[in-house]
N, C-alpha and C. Protein backbone atom coordinates (compact mmCIF):
# COMPACT_ATOMS: atom_id res chain seq x y z
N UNK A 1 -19.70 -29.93 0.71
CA UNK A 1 -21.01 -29.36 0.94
C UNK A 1 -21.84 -30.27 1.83
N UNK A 2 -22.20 -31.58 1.80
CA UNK A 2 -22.57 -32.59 2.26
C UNK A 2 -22.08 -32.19 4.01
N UNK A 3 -20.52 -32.51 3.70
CA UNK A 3 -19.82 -32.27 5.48
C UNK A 3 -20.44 -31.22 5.84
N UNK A 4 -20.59 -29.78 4.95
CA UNK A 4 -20.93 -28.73 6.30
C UNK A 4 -22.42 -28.67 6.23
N UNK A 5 -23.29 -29.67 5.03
CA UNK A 5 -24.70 -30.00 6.18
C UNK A 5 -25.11 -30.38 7.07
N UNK A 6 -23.85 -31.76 7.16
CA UNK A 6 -24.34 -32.61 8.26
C UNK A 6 -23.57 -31.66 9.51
N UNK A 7 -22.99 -30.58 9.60
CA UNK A 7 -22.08 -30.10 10.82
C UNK A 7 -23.57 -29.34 11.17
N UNK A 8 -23.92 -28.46 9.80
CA UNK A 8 -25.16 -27.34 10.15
C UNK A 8 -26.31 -28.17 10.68
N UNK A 9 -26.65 -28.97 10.52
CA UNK A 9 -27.58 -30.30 11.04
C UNK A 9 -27.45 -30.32 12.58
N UNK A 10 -26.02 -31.07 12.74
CA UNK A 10 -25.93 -31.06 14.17
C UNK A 10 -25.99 -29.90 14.98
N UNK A 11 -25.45 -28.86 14.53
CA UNK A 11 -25.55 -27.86 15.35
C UNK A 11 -26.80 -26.99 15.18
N UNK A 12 -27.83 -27.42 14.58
CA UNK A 12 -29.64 -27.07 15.00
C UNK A 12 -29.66 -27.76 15.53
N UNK A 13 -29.73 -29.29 15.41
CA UNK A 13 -29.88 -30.43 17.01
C UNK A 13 -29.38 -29.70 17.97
N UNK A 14 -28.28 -29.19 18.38
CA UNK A 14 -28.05 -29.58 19.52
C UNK A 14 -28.59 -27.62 19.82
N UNK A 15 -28.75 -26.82 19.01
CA UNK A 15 -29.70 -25.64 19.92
C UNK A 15 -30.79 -25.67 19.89
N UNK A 16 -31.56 -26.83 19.30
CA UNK A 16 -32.84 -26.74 19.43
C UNK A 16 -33.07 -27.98 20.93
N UNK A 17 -32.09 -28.94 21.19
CA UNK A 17 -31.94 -29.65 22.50
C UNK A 17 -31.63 -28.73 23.88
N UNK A 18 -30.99 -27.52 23.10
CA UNK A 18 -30.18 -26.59 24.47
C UNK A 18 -31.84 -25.65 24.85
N UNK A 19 -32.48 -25.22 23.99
CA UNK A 19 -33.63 -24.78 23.67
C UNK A 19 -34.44 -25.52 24.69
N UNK A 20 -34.76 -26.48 24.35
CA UNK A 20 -35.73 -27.35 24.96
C UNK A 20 -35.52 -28.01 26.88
N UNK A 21 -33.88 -27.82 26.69
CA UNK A 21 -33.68 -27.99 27.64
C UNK A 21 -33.83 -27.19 29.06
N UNK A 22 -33.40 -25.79 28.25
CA UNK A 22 -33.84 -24.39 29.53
C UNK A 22 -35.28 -24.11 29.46
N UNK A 23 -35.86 -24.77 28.70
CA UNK A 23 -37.34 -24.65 28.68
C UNK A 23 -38.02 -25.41 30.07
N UNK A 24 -37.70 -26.53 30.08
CA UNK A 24 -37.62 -28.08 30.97
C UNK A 24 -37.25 -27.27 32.15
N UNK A 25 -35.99 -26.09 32.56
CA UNK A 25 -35.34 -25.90 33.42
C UNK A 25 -36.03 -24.64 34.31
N UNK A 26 -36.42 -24.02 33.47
CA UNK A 26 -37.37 -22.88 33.86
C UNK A 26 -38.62 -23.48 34.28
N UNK A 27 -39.26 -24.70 33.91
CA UNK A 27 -40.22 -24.74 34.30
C UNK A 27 -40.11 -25.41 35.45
N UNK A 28 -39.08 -26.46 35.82
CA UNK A 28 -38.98 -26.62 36.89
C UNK A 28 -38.68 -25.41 38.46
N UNK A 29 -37.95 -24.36 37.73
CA UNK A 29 -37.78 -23.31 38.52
C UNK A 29 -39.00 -23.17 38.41
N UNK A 30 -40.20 -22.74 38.26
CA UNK A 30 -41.29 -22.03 38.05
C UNK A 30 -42.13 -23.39 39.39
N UNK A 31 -41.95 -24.71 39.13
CA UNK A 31 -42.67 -25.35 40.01
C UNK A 31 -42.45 -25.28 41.45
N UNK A 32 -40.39 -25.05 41.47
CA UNK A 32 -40.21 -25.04 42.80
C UNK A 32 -41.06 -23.49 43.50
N UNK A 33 -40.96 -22.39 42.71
CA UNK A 33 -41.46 -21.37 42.81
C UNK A 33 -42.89 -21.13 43.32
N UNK A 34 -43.44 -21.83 42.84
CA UNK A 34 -45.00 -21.95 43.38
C UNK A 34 -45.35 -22.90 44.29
N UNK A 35 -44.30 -24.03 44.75
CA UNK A 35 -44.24 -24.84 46.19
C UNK A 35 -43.96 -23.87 47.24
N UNK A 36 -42.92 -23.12 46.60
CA UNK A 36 -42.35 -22.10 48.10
C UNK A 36 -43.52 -21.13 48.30
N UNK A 37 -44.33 -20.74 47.64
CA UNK A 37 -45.57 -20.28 47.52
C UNK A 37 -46.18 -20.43 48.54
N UNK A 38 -46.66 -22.14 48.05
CA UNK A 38 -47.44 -22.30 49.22
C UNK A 38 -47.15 -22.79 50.02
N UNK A 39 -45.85 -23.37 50.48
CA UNK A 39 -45.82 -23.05 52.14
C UNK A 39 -45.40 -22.09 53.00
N UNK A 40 -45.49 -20.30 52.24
CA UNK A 40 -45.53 -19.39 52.99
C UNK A 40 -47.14 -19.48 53.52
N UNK A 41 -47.98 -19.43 52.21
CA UNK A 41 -49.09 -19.28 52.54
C UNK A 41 -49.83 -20.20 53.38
N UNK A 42 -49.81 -21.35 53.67
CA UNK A 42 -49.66 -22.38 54.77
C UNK A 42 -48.86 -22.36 56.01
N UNK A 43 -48.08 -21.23 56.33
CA UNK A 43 -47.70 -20.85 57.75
C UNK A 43 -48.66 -19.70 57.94
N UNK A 44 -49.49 -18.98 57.10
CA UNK A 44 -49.80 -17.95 57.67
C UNK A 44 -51.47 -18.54 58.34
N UNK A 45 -51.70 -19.94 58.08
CA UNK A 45 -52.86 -20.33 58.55
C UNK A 45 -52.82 -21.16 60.20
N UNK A 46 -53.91 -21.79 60.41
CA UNK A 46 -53.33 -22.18 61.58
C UNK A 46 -52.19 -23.31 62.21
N UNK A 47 -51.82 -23.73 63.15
CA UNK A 47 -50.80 -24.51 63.44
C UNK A 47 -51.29 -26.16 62.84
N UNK A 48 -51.94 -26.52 63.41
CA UNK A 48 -52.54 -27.87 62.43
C UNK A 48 -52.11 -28.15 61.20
N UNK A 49 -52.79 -26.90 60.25
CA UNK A 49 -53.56 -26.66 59.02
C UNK A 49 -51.85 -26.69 58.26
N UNK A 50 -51.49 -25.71 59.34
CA UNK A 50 -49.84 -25.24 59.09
C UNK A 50 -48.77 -26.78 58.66
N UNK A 51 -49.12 -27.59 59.17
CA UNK A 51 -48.50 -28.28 59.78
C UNK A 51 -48.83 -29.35 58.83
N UNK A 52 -49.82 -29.82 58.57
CA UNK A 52 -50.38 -30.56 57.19
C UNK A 52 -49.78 -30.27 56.17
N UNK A 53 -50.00 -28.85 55.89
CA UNK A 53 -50.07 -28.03 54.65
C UNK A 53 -48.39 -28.11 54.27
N UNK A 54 -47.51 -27.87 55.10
CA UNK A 54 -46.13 -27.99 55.28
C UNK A 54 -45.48 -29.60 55.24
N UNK A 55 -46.33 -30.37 55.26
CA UNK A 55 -45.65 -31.53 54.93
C UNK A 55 -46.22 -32.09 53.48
N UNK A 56 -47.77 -31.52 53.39
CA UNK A 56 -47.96 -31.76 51.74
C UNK A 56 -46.64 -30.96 50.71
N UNK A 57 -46.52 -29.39 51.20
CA UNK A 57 -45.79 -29.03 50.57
C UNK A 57 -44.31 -29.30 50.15
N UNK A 58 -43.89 -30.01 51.34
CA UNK A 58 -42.39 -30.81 51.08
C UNK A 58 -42.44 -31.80 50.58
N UNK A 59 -43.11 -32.23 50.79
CA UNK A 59 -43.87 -33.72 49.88
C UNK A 59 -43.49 -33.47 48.42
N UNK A 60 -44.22 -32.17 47.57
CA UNK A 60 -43.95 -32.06 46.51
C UNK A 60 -42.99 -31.08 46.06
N UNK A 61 -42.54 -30.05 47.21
CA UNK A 61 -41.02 -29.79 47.15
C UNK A 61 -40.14 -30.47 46.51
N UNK A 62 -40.09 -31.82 47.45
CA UNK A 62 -39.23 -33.11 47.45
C UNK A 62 -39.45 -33.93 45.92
N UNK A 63 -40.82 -33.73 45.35
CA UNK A 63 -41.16 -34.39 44.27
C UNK A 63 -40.67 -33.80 43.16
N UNK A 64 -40.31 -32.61 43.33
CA UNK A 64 -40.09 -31.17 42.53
C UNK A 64 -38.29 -31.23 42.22
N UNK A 65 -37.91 -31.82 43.42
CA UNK A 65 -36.45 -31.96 43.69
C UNK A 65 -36.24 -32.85 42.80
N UNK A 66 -36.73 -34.26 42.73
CA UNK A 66 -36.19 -35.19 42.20
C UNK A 66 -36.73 -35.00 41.05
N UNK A 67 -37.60 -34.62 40.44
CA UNK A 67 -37.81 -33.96 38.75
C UNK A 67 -36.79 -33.25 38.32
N UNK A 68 -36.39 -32.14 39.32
CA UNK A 68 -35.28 -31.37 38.83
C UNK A 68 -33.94 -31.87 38.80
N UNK A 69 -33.96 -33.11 39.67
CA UNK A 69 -32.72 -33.82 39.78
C UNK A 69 -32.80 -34.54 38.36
N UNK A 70 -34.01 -35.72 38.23
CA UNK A 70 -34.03 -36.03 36.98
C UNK A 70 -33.71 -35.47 35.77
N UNK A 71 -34.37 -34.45 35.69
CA UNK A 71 -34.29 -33.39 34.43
C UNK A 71 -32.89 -33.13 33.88
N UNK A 72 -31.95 -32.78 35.34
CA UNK A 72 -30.32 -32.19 35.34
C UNK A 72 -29.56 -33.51 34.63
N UNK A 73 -30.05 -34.61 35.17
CA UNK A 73 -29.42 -35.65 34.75
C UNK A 73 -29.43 -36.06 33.27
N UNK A 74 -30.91 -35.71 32.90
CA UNK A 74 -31.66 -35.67 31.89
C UNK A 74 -30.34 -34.97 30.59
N UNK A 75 -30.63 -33.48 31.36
CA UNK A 75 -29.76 -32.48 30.38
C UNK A 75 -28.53 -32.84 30.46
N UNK A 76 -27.58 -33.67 31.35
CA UNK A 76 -26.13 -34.04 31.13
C UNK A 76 -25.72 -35.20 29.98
N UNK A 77 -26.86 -36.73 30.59
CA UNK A 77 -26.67 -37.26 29.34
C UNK A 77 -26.89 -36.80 28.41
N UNK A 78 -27.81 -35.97 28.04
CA UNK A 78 -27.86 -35.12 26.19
C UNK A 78 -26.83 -34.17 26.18
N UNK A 79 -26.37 -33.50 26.57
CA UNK A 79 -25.13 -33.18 26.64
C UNK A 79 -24.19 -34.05 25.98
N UNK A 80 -23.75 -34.45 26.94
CA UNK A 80 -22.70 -35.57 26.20
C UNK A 80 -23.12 -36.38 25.15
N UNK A 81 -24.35 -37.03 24.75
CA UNK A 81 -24.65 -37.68 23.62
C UNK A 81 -24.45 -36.44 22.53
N UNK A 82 -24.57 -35.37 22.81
CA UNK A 82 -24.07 -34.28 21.32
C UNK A 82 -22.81 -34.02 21.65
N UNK A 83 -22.20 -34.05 22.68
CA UNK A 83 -20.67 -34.06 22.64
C UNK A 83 -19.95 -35.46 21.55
N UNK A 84 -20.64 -36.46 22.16
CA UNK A 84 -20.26 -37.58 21.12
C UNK A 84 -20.36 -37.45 19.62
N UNK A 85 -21.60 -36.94 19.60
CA UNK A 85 -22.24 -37.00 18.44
C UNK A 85 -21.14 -35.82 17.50
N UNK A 86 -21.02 -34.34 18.60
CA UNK A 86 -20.06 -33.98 17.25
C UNK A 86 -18.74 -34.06 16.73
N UNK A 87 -18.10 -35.02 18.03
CA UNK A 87 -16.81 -36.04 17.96
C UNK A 87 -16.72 -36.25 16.81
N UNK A 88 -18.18 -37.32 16.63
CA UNK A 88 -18.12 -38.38 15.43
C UNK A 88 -18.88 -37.84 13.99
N UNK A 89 -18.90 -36.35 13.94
CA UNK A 89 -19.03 -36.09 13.24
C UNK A 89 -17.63 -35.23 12.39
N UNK A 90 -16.78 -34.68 13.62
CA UNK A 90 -15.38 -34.44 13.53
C UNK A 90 -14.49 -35.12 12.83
N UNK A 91 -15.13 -36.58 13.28
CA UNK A 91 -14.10 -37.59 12.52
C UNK A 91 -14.43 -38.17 11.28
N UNK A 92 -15.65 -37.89 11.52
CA UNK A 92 -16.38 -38.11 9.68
C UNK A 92 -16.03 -37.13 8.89
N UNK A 93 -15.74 -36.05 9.17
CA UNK A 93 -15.24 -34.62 8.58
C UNK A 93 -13.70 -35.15 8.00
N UNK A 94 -13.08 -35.59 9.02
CA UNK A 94 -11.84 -36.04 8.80
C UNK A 94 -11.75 -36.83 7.73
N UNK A 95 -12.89 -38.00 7.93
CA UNK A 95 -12.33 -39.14 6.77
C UNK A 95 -12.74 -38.65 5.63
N UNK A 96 -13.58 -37.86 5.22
CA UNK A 96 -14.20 -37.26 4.24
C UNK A 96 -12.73 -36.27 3.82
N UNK A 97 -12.27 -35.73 4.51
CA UNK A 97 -11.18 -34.97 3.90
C UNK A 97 -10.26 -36.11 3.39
N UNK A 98 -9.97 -37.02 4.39
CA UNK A 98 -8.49 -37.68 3.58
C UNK A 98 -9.01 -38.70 2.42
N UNK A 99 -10.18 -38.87 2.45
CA UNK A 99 -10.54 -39.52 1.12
C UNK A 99 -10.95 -38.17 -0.35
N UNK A 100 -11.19 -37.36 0.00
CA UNK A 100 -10.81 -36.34 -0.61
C UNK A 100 -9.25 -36.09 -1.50
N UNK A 101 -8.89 -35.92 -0.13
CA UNK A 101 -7.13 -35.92 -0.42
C UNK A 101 -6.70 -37.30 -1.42
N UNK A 102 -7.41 -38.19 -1.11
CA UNK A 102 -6.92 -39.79 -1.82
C UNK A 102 -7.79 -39.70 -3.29
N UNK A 103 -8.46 -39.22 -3.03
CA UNK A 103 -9.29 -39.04 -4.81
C UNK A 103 -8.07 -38.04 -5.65
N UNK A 104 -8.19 -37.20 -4.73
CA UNK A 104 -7.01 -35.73 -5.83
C UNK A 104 -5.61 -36.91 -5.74
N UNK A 105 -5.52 -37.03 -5.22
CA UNK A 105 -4.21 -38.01 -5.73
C UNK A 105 -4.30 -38.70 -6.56
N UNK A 106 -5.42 -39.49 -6.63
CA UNK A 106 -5.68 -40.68 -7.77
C UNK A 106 -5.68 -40.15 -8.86
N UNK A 107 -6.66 -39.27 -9.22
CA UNK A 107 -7.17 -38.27 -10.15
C UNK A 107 -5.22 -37.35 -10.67
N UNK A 108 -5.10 -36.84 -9.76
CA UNK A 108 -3.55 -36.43 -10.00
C UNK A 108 -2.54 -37.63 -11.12
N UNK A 109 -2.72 -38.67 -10.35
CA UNK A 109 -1.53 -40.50 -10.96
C UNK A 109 -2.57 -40.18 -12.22
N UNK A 110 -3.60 -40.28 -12.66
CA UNK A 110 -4.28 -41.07 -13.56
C UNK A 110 -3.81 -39.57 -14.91
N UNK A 111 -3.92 -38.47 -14.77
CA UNK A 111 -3.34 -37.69 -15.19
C UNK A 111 -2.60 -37.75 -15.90
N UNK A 112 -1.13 -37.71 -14.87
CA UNK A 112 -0.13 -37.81 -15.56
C UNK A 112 0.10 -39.20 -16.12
N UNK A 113 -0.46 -40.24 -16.03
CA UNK A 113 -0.22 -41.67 -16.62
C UNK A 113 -0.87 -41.16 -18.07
N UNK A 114 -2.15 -40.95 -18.16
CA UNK A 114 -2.58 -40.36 -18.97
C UNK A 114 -1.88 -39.56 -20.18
N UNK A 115 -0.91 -38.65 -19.55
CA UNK A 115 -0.32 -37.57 -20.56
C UNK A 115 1.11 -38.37 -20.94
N UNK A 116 1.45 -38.99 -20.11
CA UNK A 116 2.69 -39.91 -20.18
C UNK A 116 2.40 -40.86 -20.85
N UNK A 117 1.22 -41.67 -21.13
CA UNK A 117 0.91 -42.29 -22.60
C UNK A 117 0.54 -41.72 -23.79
N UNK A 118 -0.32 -40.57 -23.95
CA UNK A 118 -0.32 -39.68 -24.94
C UNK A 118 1.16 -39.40 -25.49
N UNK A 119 1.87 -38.77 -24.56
CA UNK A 119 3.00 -38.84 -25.16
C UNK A 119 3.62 -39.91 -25.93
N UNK A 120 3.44 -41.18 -25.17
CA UNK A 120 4.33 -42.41 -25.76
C UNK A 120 3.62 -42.59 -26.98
N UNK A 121 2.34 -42.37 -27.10
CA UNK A 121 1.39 -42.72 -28.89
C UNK A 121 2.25 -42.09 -29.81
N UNK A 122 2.13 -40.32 -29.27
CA UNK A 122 2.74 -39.41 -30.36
C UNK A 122 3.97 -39.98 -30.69
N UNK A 123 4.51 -40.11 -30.47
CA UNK A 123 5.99 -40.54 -30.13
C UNK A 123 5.67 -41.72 -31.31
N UNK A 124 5.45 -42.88 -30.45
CA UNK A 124 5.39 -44.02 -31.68
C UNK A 124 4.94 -43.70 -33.11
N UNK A 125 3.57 -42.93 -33.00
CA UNK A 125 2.99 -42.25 -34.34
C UNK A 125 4.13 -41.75 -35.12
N UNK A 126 5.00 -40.87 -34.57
CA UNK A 126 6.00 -40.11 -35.19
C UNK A 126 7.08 -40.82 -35.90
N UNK A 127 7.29 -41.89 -34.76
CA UNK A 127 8.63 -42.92 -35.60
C UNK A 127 8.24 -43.57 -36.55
N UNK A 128 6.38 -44.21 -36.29
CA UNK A 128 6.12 -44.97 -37.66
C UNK A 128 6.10 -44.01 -38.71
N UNK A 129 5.21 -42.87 -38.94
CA UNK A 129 5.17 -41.93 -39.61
C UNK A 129 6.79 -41.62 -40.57
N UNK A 130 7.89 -41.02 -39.30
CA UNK A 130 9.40 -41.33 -39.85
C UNK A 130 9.19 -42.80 -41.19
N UNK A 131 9.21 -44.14 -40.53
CA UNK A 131 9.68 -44.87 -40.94
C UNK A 131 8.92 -45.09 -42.13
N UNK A 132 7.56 -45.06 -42.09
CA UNK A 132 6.98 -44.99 -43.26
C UNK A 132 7.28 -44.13 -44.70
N UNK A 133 7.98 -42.73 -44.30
CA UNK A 133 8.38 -42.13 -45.20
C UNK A 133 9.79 -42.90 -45.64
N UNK A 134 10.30 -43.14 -45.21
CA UNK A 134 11.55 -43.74 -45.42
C UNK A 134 11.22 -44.59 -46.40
N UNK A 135 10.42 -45.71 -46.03
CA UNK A 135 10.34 -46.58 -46.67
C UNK A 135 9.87 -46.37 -47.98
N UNK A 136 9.06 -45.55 -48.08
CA UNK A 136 8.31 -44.98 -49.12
C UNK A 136 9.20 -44.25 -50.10
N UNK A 137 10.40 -43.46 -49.56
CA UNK A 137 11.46 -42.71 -50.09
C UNK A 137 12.24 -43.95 -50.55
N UNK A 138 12.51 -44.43 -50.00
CA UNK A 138 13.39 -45.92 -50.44
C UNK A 138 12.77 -46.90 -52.01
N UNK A 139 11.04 -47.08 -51.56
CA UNK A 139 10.54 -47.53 -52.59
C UNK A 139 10.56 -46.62 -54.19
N UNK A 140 10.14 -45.90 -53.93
CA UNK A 140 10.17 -44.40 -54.76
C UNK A 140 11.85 -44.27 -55.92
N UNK A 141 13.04 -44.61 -54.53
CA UNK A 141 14.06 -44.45 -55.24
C UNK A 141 14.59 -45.89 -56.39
N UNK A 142 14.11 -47.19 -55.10
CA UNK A 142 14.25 -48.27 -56.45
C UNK A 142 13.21 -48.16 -57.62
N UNK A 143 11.96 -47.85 -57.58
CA UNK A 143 11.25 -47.63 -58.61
C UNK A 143 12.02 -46.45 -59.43
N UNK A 144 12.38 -45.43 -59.12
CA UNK A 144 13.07 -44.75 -60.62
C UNK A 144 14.06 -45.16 -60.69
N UNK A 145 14.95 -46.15 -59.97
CA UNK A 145 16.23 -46.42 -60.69
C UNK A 145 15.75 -47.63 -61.20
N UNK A 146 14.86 -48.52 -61.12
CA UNK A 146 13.91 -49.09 -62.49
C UNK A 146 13.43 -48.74 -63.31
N UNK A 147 13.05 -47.57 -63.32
CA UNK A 147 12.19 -46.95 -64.56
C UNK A 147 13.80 -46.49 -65.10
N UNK A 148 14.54 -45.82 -64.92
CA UNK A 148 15.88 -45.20 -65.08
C UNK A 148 16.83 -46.45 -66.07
N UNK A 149 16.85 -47.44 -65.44
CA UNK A 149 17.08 -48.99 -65.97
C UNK A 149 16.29 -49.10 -67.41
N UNK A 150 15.25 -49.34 -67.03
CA UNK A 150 14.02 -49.69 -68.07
C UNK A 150 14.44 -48.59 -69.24
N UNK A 151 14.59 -47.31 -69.23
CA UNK A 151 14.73 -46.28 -69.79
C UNK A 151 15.80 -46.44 -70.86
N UNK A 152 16.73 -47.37 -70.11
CA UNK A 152 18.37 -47.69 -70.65
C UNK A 152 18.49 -48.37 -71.67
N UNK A 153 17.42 -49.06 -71.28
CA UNK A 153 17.17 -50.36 -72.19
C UNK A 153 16.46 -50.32 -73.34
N UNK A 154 15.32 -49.78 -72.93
CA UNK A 154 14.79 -48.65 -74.26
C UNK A 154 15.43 -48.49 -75.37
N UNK A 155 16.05 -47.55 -74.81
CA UNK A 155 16.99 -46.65 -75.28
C UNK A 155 18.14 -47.59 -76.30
N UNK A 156 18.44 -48.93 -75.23
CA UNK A 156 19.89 -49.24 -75.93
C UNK A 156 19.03 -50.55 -77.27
């Protein structure tokens, strides 16, 4: 349960990063969008004006570029840092299983060691139990062949 929180975990990280990221991406589309804007609307003025207006606007074209360049770069390393990230959560999945697997085994040995000494008690219980009657049958029989004796003697 734990493993498939931390999987459900990562995978809201990384759509609420994918989220955030086309957010970032659109808005950069939206900036280049309103540069190209205005340097239509800056050719339709005069040649000068044109001419100013067209180098402010590449200016932040160009500024627009390297945001969006940033940004792309931005979104690749996070990319790959959740590529890593659910690597190493893959492999935490993993060790979590084979220590899993190594508990049911243990738990399995301790078991049967378990029932395999139960057994060996009963077992001993049983032979003393045996031997105790024996002995007891044994005592039992010299006591009446004393009393049996004693009886004789009585008697004689």
């Amino acid at each position: 349960e734990q493993r498939q929180a931390d999987i459900k975990a990562l995978q809201d990280q990384v759509a609420a990063t994918r989220l955030d990221l086309e957010s970032k991406e659109r808005q950069a589309a939206e900036a280049k969008q309103l540069h190209e804007e205005k340097v239509q609307s800056a050719l339709a003025m005069n040649s000068s004006r044109v001419a100013r207006a067209k180098e402010q606007v590449e200016f932040r074209l160009q500024t627009a570029r390297t945001r969006q360049q940033a940004l792309q770069e931005r979104v690749t390393q996070e990319r790959q840092q959740l590529e890593d990230a659910v690597k190493r959560a893959e492999e935490l999945s993993d060790q979590v299983h084979e220590l899993e697997v190594s508990i049911d085994d243990v738990a399995r040995r301790q078991r049967e060691e378990l029932a395999a000494d139960w057994a060996e008690l009963e077992r001993q219980q049983a032979d003393t139990l045996v031997q105790v009657k024996e002995d007891h049958e044994e005592e039992l029989r010299q006591l009446e062949e004393e009393e049996a004796y004693r009886q004789q003697e009585l008697a004689a």
